[in-house]
N, C-alpha and C. Protein backbone atom coordinates (compact mmCIF):
# COMPACT_ATOMS: atom_id res chain seq x y z
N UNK A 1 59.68 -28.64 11.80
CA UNK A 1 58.71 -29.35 11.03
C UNK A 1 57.42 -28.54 10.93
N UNK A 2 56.94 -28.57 9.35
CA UNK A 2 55.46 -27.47 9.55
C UNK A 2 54.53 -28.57 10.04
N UNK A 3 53.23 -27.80 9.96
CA UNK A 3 52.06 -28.53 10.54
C UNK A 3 50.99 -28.35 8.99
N UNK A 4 51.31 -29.68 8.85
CA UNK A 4 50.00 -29.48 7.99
C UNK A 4 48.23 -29.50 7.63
N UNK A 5 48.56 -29.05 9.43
CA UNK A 5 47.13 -29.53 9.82
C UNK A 5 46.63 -28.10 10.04
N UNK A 6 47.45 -26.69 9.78
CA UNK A 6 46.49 -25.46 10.16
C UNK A 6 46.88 -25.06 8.62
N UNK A 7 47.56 -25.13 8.03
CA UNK A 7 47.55 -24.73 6.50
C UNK A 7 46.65 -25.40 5.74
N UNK A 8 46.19 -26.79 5.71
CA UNK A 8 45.39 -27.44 5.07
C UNK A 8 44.31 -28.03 5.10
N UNK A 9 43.22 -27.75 6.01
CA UNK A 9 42.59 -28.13 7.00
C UNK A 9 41.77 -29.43 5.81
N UNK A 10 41.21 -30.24 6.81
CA UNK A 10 40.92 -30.78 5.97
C UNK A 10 39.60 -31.01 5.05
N UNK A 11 39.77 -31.14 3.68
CA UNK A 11 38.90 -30.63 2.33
C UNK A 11 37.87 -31.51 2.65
N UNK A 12 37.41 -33.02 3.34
CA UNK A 12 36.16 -33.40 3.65
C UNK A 12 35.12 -32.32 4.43
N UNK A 13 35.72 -31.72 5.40
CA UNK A 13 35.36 -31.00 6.14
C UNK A 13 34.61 -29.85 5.87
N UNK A 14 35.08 -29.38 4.74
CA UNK A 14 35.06 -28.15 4.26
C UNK A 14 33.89 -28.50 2.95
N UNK A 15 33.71 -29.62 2.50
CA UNK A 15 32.51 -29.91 0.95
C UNK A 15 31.26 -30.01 2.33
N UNK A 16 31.50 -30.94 3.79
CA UNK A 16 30.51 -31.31 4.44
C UNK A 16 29.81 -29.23 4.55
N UNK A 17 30.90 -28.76 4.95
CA UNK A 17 30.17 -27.20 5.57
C UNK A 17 29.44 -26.92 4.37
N UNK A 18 29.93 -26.55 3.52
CA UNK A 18 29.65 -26.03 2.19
C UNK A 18 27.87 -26.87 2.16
N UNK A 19 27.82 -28.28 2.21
CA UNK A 19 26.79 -28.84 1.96
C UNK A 19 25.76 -28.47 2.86
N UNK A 20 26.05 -27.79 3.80
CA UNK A 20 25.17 -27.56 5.13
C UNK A 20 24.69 -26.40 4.96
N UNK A 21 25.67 -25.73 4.19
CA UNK A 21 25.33 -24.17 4.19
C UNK A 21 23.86 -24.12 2.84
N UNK A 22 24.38 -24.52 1.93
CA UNK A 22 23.04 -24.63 0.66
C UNK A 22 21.71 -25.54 1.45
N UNK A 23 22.20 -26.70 2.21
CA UNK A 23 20.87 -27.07 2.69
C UNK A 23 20.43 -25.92 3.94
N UNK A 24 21.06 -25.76 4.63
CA UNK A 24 20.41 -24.34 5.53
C UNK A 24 19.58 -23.82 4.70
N UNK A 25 20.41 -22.32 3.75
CA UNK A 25 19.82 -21.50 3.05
C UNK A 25 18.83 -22.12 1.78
N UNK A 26 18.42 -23.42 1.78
CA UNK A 26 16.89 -24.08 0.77
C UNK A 26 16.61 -24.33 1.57
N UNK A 27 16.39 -24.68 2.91
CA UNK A 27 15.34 -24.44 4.14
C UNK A 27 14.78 -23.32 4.19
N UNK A 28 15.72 -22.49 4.54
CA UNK A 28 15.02 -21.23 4.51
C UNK A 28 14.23 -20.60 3.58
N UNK A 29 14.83 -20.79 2.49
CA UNK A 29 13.85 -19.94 1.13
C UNK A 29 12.61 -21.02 1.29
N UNK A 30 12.75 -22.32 1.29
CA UNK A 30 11.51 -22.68 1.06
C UNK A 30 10.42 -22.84 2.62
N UNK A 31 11.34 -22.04 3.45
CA UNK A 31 10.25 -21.80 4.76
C UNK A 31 9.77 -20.13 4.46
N UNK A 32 10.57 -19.22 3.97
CA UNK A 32 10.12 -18.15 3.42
C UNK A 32 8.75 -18.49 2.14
N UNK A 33 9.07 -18.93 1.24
CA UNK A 33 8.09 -19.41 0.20
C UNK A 33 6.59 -19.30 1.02
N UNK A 34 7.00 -20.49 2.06
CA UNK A 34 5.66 -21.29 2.46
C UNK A 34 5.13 -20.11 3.56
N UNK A 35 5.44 -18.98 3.75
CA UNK A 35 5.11 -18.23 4.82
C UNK A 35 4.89 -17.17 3.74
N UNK A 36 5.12 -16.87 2.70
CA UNK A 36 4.34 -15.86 1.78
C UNK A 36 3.23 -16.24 0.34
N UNK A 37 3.26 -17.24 0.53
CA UNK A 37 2.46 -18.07 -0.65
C UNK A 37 1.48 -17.47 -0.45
N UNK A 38 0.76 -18.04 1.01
CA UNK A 38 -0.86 -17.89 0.88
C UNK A 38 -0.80 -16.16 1.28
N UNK A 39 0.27 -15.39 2.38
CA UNK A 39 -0.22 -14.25 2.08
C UNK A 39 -0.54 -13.47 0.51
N UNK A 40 0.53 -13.84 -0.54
CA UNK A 40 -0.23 -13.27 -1.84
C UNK A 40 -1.27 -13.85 -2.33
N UNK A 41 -1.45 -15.15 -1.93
CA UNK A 41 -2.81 -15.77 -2.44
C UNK A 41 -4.18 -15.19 -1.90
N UNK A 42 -3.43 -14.25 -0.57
CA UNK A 42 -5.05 -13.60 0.00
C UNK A 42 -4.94 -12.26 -0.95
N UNK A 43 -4.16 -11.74 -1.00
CA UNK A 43 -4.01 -10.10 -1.46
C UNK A 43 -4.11 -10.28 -2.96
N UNK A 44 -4.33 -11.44 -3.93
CA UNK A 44 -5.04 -11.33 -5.19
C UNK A 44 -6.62 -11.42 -5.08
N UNK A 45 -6.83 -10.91 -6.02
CA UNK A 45 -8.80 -11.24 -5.85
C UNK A 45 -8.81 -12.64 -7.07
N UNK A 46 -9.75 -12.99 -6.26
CA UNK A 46 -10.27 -14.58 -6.78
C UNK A 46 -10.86 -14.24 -8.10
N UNK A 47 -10.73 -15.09 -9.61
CA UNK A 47 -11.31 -14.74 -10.39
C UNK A 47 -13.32 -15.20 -10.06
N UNK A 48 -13.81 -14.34 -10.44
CA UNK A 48 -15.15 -14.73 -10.79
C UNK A 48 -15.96 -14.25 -12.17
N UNK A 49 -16.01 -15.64 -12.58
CA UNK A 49 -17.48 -15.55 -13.62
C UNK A 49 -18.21 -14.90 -14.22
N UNK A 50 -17.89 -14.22 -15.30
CA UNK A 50 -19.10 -12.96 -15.43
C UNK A 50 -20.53 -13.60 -15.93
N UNK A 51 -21.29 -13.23 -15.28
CA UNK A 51 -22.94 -14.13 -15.35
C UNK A 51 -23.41 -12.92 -16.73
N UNK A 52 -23.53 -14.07 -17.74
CA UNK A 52 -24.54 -13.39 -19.15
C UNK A 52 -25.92 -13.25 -18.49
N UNK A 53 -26.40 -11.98 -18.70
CA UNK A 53 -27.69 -11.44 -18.35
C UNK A 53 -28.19 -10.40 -19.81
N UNK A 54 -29.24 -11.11 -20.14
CA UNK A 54 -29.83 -9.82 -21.10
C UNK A 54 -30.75 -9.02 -20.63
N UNK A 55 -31.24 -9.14 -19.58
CA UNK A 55 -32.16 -8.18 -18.67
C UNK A 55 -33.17 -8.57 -17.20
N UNK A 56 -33.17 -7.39 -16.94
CA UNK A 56 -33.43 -7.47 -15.96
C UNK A 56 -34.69 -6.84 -15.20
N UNK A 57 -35.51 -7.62 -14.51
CA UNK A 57 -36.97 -7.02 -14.70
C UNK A 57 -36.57 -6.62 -12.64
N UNK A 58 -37.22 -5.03 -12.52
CA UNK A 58 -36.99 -4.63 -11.16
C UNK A 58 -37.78 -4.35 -10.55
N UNK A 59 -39.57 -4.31 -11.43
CA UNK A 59 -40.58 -4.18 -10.70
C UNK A 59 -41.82 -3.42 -10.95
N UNK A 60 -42.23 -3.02 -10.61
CA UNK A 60 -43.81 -2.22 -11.06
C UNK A 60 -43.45 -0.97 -10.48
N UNK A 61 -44.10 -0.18 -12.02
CA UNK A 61 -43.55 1.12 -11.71
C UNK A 61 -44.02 1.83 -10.62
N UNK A 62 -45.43 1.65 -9.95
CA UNK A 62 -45.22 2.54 -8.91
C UNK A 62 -44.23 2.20 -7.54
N UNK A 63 -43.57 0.76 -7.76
CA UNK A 63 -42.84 0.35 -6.84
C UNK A 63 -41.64 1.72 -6.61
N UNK A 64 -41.54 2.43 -7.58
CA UNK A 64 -40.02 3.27 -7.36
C UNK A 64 -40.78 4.67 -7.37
N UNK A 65 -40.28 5.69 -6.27
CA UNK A 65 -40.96 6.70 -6.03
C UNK A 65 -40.16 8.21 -7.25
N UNK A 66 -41.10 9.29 -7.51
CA UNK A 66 -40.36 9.72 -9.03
C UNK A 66 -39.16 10.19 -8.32
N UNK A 67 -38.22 10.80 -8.86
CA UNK A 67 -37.01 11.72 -8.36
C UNK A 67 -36.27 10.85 -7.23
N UNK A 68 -36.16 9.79 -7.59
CA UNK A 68 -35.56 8.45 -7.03
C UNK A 68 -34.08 7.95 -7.56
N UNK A 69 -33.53 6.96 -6.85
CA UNK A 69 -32.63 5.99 -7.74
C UNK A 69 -31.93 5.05 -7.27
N UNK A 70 -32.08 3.65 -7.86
CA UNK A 70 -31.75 2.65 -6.38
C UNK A 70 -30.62 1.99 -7.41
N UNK A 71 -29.68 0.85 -6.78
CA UNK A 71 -28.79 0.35 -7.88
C UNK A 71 -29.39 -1.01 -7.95
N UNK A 72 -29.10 -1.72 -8.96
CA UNK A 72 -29.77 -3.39 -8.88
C UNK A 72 -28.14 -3.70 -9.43
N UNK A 73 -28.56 -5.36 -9.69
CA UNK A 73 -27.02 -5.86 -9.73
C UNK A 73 -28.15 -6.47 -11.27
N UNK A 74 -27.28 -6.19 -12.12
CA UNK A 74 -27.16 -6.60 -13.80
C UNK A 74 -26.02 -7.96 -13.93
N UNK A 75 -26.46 -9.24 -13.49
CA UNK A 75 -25.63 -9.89 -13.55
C UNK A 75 -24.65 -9.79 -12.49
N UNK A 76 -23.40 -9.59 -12.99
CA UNK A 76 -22.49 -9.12 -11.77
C UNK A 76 -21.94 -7.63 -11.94
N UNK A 77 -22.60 -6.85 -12.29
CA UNK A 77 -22.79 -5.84 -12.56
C UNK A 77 -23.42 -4.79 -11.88
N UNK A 78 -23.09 -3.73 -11.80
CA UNK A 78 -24.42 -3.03 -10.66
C UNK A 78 -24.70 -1.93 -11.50
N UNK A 79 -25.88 -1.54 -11.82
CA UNK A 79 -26.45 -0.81 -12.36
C UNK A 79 -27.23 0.02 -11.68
N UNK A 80 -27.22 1.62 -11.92
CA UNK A 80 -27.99 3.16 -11.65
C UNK A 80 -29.13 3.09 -12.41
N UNK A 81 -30.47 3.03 -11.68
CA UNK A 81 -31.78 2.87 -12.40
C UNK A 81 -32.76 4.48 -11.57
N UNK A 82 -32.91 5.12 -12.54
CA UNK A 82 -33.34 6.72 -11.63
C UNK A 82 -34.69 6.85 -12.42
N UNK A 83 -35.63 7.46 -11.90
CA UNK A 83 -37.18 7.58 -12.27
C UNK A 83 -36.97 8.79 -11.52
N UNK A 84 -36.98 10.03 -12.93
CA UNK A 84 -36.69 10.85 -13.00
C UNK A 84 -37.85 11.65 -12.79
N UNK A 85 -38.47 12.98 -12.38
CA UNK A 85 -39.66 13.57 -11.65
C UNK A 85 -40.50 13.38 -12.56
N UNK A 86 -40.26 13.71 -13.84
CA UNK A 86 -41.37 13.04 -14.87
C UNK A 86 -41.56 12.04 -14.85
N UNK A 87 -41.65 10.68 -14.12
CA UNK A 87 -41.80 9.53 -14.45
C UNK A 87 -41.08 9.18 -15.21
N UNK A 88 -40.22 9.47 -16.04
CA UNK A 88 -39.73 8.60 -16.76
C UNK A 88 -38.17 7.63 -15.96
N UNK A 89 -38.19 6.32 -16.62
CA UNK A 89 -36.64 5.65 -16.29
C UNK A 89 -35.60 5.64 -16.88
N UNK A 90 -34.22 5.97 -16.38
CA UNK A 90 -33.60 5.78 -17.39
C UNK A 90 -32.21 4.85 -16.45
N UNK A 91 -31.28 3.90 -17.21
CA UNK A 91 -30.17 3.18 -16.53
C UNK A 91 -28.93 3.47 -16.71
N UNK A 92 -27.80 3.39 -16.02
CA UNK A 92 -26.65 3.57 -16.51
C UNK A 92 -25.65 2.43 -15.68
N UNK A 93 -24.51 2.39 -15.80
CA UNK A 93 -23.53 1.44 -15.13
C UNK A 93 -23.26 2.26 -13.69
N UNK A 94 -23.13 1.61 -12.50
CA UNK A 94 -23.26 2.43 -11.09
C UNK A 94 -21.75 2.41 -10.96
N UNK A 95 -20.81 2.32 -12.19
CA UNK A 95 -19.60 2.37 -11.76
C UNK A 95 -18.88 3.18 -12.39
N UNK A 96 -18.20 4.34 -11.58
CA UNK A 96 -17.76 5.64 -11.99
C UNK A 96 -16.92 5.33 -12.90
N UNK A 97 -16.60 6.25 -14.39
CA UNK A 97 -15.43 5.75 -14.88
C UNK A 97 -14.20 6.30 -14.26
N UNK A 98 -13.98 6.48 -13.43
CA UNK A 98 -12.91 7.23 -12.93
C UNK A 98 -11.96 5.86 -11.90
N UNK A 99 -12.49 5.63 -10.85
CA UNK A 99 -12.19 4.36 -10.37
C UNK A 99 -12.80 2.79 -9.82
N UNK A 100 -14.01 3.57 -11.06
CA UNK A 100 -14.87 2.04 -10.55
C UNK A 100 -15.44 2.20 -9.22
N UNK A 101 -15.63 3.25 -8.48
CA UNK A 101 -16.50 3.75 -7.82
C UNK A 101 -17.86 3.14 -7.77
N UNK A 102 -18.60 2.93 -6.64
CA UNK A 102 -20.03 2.80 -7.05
C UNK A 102 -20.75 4.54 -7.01
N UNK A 103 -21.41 4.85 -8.09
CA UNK A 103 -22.10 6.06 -8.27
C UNK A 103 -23.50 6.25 -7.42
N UNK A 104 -24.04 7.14 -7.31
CA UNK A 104 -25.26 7.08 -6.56
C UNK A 104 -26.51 8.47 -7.07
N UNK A 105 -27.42 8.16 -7.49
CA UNK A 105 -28.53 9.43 -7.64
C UNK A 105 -28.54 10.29 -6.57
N UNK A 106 -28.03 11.69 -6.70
CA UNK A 106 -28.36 12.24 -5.69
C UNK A 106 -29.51 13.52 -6.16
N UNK A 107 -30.79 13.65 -5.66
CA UNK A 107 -31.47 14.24 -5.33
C UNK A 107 -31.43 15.68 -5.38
N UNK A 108 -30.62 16.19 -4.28
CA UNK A 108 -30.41 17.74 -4.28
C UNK A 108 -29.62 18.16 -5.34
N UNK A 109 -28.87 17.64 -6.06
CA UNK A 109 -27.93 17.85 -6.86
C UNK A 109 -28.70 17.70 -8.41
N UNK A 110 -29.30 16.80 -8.12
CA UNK A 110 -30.20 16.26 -9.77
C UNK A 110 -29.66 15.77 -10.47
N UNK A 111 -28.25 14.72 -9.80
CA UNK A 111 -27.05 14.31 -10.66
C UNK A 111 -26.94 13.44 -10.31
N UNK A 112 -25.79 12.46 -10.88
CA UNK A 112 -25.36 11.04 -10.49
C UNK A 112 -24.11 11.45 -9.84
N UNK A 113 -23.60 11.30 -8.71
CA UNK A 113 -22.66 11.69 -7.92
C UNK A 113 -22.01 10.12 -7.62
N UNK A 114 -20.58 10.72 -7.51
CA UNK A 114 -19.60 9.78 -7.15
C UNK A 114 -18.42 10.27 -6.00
N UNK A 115 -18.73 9.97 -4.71
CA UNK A 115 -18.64 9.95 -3.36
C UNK A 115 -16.76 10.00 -3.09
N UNK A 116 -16.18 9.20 -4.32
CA UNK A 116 -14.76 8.87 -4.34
C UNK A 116 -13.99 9.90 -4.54
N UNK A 117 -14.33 10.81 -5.48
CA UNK A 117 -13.51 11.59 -5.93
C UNK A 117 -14.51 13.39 -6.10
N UNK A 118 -15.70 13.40 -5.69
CA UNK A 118 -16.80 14.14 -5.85
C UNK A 118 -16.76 14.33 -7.51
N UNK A 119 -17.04 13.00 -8.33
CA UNK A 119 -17.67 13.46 -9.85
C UNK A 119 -19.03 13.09 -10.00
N UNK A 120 -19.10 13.79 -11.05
CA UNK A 120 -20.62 14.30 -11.04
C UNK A 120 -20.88 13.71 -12.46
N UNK A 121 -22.32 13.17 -12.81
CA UNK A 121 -22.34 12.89 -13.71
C UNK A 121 -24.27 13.75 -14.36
N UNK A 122 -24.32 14.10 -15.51
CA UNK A 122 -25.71 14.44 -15.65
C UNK A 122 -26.13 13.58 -15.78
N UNK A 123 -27.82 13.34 -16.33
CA UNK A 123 -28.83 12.59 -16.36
C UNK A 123 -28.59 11.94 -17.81
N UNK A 124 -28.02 12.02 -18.85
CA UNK A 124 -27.50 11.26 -19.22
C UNK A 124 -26.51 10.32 -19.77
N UNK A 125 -26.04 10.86 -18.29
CA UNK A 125 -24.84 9.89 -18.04
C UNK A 125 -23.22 10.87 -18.41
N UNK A 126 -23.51 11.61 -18.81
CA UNK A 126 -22.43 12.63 -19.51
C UNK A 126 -21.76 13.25 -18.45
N UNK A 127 -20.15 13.45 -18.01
CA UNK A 127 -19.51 14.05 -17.26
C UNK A 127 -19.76 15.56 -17.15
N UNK A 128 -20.16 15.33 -15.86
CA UNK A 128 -20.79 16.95 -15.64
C UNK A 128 -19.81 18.07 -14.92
N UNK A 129 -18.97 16.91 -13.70
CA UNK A 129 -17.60 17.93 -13.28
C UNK A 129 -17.08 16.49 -12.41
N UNK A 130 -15.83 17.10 -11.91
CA UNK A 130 -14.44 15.58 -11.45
C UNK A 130 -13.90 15.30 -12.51
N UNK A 131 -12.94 14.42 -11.73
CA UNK A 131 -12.26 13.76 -12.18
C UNK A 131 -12.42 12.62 -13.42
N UNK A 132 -13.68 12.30 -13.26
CA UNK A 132 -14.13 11.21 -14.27
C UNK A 132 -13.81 11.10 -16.05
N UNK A 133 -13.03 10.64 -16.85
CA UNK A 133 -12.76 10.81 -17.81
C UNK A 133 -13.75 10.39 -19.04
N UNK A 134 -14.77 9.61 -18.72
CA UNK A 134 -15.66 8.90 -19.69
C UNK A 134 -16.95 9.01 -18.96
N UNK A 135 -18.12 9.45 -19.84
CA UNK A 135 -19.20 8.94 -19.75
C UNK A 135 -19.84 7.80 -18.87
N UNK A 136 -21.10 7.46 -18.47
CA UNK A 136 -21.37 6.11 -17.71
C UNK A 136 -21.95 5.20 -19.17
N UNK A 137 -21.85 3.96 -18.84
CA UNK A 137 -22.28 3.62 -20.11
C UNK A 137 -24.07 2.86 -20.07
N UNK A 138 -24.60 3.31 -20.73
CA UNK A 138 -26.26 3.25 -21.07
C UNK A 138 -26.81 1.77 -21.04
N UNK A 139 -27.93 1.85 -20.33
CA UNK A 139 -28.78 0.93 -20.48
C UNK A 139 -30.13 1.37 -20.73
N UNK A 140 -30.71 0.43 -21.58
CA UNK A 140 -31.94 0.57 -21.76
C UNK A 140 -33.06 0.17 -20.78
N UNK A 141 -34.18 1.12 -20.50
CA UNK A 141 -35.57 0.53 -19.62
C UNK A 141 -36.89 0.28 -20.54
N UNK A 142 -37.48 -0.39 -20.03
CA UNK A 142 -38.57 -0.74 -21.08
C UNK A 142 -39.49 -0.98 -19.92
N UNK A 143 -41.05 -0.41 -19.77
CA UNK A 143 -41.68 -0.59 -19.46
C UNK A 143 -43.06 -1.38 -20.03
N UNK A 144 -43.42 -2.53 -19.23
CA UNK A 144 -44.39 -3.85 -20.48
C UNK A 144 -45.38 -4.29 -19.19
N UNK A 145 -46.50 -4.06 -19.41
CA UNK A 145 -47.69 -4.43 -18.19
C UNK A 145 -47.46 -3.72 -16.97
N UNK A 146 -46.78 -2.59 -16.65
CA UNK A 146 -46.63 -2.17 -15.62
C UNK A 146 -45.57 -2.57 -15.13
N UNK A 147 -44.68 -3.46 -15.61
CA UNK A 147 -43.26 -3.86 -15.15
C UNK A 147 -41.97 -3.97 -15.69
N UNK A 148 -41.17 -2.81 -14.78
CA UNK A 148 -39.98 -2.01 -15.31
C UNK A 148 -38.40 -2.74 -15.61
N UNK A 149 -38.01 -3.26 -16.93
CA UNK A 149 -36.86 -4.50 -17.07
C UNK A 149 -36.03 -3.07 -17.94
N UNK A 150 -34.90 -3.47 -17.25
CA UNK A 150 -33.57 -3.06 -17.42
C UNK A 150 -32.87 -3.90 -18.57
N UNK A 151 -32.28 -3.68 -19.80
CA UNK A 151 -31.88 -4.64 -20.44
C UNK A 151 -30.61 -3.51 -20.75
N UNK A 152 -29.67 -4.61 -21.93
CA UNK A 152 -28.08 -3.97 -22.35
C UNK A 152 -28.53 -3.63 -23.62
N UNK A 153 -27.87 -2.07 -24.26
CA UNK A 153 -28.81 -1.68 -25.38
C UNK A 153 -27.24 -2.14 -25.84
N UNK A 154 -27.91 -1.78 -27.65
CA UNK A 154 -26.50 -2.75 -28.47
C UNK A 154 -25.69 -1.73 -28.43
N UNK A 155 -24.19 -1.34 -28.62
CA UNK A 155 -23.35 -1.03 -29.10
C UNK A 155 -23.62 -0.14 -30.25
């Protein structure tokens, strides 16, 4: 006599495993889920706001010493403001076009230098050597009662 109990085991048995196995493995994915959610939610950057600014007033000119150059924030923006040995001001965007770098006046050099990649930019604003593929882009200074405002010249 066969046994039809190791040839055929029985088919309740076998939908219950089956059912255990998909609920296992949707436990898991959704304990995986919940254990990488917020890590990509940290490793995106949060959107923020770009604040409309038409200018920006930074102070009295003898506040900035000549052959200088400090950055101010243009909104959310940071802007290269240099008072050049002649007295005069002039602005540019403090962000390299190369990788968005912040740029910096350097002094010995007589250039706008960018620390990331060593590019160099001249005084106005024009790629002088690096990596940098574009220009910085221009802002206008206006000096009115002795006090020096940074504004966005048009296009």
């Amino acid at each position: 006599m066969m046994n039809n109990h190791s040839e055929n085991s029985n088919p309740g048995k076998t939908k219950r495993r089956d059912f255990l196995n998909i609920l296992l493995g949707g436990g898991f994915i959704a304990w995986l889920g919940a254990l990488l959610y917020p890590v990509f939610k940290y490793l995106e950057p949060p959107e923020v706001e770009e604040v409309k600014v038409s200018n920006v007033k930074i102070g009295a000119v003898e506040d900035m010493q000549k052959d200088s150059g400090k950055i101010i924030k243009f909104g959310n923006k940071p802007v290269i403001v240099i008072r050049k040995k002649s007295g005069d001001y002039i602005a540019f965007s403090a962000e390299c076009t190369h990788l968005d770098c912040i740029v910096q006046y350097r002094k010995d050099y007589g250039q706008i230098y960018c620390a990331c990649h060593n590019g160099r930019y001249d005084l106005n604003g024009r790629v002088a050597s690096g990596p940098p593929p574009a220009p910085l882009k221009k802002y206008g200074v206006a000096i009115k009662n002795d006090e020096v405002t940074v504004f966005e010249e048009a296009s």
